[in-house]
C-alpha atoms as a PDB file:
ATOM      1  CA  UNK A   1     -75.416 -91.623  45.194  1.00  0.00           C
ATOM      2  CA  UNK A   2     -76.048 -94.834  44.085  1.00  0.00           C
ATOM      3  CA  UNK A   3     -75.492 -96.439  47.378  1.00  0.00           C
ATOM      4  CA  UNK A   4     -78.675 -93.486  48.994  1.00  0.00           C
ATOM      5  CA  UNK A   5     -80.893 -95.108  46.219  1.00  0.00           C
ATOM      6  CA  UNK A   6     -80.700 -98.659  47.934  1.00  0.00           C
ATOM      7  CA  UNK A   7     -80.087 -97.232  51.668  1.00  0.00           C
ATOM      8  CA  UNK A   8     -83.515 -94.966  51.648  1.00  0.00           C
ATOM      9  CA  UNK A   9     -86.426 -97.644  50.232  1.00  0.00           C
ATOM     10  CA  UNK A  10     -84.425-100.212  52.780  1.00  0.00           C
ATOM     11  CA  UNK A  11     -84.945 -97.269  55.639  1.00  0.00           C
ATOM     12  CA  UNK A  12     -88.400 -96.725  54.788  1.00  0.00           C
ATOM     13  CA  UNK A  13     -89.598-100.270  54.878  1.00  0.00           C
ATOM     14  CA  UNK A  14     -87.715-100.798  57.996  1.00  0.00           C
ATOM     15  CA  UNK A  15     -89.592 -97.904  59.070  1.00  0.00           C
ATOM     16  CA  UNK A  16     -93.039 -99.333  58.371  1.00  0.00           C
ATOM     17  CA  UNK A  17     -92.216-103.159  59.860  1.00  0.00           C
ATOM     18  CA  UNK A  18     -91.628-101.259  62.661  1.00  0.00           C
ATOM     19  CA  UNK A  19     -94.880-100.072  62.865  1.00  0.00           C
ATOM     20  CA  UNK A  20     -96.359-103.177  63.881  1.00  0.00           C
ATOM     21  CA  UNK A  21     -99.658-104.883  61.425  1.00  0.00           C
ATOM     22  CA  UNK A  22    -101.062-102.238  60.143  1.00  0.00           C
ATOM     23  CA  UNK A  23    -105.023-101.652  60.526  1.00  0.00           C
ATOM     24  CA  UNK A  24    -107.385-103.220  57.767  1.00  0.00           C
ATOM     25  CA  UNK A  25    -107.896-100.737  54.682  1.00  0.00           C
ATOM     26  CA  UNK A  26    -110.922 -98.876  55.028  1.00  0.00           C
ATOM     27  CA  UNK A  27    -113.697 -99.225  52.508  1.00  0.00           C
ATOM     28  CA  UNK A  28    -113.325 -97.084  49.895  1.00  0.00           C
ATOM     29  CA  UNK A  29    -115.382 -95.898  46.508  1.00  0.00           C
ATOM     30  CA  UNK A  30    -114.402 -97.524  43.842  1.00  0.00           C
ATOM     31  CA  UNK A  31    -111.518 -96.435  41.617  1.00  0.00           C
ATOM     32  CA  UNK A  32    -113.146 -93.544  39.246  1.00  0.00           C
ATOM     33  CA  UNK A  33    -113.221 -94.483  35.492  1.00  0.00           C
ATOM     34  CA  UNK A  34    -110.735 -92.432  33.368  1.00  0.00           C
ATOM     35  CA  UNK A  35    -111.278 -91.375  29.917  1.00  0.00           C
ATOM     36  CA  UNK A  36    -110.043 -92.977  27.347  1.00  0.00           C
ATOM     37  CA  UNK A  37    -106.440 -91.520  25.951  1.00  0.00           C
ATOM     38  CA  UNK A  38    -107.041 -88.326  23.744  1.00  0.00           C
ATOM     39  CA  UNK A  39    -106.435 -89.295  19.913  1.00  0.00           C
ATOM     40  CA  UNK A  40    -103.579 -87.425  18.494  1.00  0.00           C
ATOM     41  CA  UNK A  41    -103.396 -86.276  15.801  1.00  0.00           C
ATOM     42  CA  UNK A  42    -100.220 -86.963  12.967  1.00  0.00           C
ATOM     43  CA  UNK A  43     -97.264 -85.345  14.062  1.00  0.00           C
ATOM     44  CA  UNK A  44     -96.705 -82.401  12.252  1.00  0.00           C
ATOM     45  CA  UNK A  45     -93.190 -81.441  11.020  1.00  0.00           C
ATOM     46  CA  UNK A  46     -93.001 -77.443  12.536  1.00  0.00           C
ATOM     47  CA  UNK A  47     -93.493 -78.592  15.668  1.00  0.00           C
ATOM     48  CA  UNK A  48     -90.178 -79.290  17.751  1.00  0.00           C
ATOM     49  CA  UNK A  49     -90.367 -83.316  18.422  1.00  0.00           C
ATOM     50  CA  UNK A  50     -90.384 -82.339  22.500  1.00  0.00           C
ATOM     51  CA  UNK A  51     -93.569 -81.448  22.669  1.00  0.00           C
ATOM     52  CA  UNK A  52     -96.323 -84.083  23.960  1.00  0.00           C
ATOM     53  CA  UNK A  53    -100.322 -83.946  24.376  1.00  0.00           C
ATOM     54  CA  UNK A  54    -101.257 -82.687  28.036  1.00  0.00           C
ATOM     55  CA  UNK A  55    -101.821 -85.851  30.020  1.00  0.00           C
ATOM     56  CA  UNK A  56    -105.102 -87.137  30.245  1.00  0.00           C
ATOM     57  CA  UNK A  57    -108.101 -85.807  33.125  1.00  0.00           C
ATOM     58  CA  UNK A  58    -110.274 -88.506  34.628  1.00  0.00           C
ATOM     59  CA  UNK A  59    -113.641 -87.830  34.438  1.00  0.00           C
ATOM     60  CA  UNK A  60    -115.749 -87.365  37.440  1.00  0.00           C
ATOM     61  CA  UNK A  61    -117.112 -89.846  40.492  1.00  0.00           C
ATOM     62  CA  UNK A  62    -119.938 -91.333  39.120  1.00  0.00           C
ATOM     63  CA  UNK A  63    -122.926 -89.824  41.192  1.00  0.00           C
ATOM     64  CA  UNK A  64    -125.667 -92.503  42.153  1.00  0.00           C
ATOM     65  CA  UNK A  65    -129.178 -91.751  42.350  1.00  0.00           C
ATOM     66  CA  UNK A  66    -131.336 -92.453  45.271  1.00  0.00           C
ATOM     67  CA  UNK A  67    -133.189 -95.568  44.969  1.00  0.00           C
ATOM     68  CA  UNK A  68    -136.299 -95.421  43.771  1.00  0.00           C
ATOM     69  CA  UNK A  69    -138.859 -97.414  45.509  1.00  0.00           C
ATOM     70  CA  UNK A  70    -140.129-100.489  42.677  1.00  0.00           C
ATOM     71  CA  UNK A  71    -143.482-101.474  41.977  1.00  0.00           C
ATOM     72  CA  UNK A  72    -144.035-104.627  43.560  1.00  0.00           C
ATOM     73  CA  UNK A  73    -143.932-107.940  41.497  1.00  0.00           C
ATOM     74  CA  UNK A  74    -146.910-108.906  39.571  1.00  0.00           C
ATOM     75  CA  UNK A  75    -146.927-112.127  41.141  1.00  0.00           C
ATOM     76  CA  UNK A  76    -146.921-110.491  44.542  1.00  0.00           C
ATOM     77  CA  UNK A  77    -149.795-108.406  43.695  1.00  0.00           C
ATOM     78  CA  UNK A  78    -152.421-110.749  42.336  1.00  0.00           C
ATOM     79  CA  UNK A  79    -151.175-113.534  45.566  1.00  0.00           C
ATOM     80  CA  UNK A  80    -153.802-113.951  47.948  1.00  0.00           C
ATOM     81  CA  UNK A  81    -153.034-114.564  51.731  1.00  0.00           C
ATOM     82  CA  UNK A  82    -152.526-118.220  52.216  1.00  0.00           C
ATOM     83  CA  UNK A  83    -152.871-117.636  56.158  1.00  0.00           C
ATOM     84  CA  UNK A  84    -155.790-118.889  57.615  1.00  0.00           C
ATOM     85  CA  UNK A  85    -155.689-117.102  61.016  1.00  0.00           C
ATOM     86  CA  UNK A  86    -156.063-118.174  64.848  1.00  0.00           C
ATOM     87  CA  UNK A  87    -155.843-116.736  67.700  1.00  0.00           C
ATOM     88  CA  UNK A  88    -152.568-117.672  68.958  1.00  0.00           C
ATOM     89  CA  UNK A  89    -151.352-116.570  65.378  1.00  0.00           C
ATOM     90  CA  UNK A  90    -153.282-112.932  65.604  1.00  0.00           C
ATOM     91  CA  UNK A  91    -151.757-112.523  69.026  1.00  0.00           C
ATOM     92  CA  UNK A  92    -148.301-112.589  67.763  1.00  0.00           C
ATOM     93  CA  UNK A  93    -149.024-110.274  65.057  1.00  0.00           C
ATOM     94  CA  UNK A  94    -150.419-107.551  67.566  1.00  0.00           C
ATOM     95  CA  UNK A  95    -147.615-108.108  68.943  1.00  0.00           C
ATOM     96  CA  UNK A  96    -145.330-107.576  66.363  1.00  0.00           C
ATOM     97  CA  UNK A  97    -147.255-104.254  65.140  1.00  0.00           C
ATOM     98  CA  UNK A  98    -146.611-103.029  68.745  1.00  0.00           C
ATOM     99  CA  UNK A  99    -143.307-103.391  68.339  1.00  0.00           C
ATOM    100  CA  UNK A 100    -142.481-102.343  65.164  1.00  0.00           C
ATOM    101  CA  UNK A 101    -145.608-100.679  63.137  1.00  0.00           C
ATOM    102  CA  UNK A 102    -147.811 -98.734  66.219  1.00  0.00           C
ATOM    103  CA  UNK A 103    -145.279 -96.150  66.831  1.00  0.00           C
ATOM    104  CA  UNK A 104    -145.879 -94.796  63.225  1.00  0.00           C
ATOM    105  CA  UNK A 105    -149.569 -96.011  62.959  1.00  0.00           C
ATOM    106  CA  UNK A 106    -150.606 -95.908  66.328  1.00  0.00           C
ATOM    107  CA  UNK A 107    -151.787 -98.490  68.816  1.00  0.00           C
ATOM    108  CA  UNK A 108    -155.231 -98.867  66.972  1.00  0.00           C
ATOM    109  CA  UNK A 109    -154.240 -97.980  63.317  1.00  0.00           C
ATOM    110  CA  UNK A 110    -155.090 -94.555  63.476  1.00  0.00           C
ATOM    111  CA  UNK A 111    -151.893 -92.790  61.957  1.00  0.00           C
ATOM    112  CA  UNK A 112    -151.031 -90.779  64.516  1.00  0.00           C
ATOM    113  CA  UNK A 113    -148.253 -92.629  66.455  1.00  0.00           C
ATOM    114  CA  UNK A 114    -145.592 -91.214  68.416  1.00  0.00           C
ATOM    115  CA  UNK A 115    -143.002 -90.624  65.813  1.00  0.00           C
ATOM    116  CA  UNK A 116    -145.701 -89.255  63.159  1.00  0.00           C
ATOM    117  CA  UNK A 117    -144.883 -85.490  64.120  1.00  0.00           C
ATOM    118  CA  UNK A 118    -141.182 -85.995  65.148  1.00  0.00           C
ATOM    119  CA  UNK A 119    -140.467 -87.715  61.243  1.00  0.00           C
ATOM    120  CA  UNK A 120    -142.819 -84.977  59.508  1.00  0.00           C
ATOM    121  CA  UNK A 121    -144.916 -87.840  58.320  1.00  0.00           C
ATOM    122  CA  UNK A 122    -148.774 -87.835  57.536  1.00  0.00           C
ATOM    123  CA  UNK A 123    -150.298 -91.445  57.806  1.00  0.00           C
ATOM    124  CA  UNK A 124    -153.591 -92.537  56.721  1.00  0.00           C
ATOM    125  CA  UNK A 125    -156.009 -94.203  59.176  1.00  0.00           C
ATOM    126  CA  UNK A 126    -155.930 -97.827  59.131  1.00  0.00           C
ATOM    127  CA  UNK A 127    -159.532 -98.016  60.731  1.00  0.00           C
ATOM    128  CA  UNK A 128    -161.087 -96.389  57.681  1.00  0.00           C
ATOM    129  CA  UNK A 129    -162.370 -98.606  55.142  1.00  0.00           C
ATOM    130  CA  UNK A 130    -161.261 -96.843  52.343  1.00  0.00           C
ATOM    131  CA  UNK A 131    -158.014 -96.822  52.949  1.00  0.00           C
ATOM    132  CA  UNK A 132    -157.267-100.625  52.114  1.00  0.00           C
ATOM    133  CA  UNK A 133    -159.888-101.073  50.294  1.00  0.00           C
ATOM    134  CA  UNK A 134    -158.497-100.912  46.727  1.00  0.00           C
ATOM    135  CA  UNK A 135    -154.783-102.960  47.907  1.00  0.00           C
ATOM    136  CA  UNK A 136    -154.691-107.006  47.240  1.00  0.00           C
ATOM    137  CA  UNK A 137    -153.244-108.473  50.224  1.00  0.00           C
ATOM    138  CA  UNK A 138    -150.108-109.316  47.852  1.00  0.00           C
ATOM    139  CA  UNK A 139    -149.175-105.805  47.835  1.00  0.00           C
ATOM    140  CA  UNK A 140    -150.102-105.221  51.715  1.00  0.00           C
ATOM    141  CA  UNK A 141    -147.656-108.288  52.217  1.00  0.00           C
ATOM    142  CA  UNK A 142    -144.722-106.424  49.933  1.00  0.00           C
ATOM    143  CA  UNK A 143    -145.170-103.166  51.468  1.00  0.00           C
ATOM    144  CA  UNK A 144    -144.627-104.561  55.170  1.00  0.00           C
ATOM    145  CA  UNK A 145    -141.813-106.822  53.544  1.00  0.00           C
ATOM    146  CA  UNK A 146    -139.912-104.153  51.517  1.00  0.00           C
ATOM    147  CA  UNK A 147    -140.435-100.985  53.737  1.00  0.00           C
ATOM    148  CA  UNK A 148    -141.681 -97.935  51.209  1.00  0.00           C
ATOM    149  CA  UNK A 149    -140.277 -94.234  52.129  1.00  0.00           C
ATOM    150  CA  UNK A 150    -139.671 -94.113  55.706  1.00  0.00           C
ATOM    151  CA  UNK A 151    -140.965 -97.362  56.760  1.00  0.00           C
ATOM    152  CA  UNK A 152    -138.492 -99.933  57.746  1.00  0.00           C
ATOM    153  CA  UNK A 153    -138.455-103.309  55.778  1.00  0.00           C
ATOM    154  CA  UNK A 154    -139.792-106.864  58.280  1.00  0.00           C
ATOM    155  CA  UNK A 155    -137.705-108.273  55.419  1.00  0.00           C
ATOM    156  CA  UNK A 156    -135.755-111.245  56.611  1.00  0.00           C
ATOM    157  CA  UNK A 157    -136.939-110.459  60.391  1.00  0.00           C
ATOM    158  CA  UNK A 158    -140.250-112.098  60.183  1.00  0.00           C
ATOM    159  CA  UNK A 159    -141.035-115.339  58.001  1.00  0.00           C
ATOM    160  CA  UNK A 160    -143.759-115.440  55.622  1.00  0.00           C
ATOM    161  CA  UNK A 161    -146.409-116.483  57.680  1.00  0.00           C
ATOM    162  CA  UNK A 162    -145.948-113.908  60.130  1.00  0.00           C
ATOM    163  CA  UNK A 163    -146.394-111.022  57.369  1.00  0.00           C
ATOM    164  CA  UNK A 164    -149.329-112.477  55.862  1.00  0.00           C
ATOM    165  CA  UNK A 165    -151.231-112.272  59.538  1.00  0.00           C
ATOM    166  CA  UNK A 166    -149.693-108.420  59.734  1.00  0.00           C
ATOM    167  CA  UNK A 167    -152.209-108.217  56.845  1.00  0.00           C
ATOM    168  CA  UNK A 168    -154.906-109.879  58.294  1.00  0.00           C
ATOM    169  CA  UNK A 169    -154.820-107.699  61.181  1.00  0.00           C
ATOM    170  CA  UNK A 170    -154.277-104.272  59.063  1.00  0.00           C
ATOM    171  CA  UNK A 171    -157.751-105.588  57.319  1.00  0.00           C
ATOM    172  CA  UNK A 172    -159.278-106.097  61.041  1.00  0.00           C
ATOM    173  CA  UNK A 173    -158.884-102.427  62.287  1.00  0.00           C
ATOM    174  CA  UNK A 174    -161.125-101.327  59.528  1.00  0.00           C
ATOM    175  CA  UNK A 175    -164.075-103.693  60.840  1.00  0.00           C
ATOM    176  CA  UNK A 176    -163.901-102.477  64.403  1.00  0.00           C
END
């Protein structure tokens, strides 16, 4: 018997060098948080000395919210657009909204891109005054920066300066 309890772990790990390397682990949640050990109470002399406290349950995976979408810095806000525009700079910025904004907002800021109706999504119209009318360029540049909803982040994609004429040519297509 004894000789079994040395044979089978050698077996086993025999087994698994056999194997060849073994994948990388796959990412997994973290380990769930398990409640702290029930307090017994005093042992009471009746009861037979065999009998234990029922082992401890862990408590449930942790459930995460969505994220909610933060107001944008205060600093951010009140920041005026340092970009003083020029052509060639304008140019690349229709560009970029080509690529990456007019298939929400449409080719001319209208709202009604190609992927308004397939994404159930209700845009306002860029070309009507109104609708930037009350937003500080600081929060025009977080919005394109961040992403809000269903709107993809420029994040680390474009630099500064190349957000800040995104805004200056949102502001245009309400003076055409």
């Amino acid at each position: 018997m004894l000789k079994l309890l040395f044979v089978l772990p050698s077996l086993m790990f025999l087994a698994l060098l056999s194997q060849g390397p073994a994948a990388p682990p796959a990412q997994t949640a973290p380990p769930a948080q398990t409640a702290p050990p029930a307090q017994t109470a005093p042992a009471d002399q009746s009861a037979p000395a065999d009998q234990t406290a029922p082992p401890a349950q862990t408590a449930p995976p942790a459930q995460t919210a969505p994220p909610t979408q933060a107001a944008p810095p205060a600093q951010a806000v009140s920041q005026n657009n340092p970009v003083k525009p020029t052509a060639e700079s304008q140019a690349h910025a229709k560009e970029t909204y080509k690529i990456d904004c007019a298939m929400c907002h449409g080719e001319n800021g209208n709202g009604k891109g190609d992927l308004v109706g397939d994404m159930g999504l209700s845009l306002k119209d860029l070309r009507d005054p109104d609708t930037l009318k009350d937003k500080t360029d600081g929060e025009l540049y977080t919005l394109i920066h961040d992403g809000k909803g269903k709107m993809p982040a420029e994040g680390d994609r474009a630099k500064p300066d190349d957000v800040w004429n995104l805004v200056v040519l949102l502001r245009s297509f309400a003076k055409k």
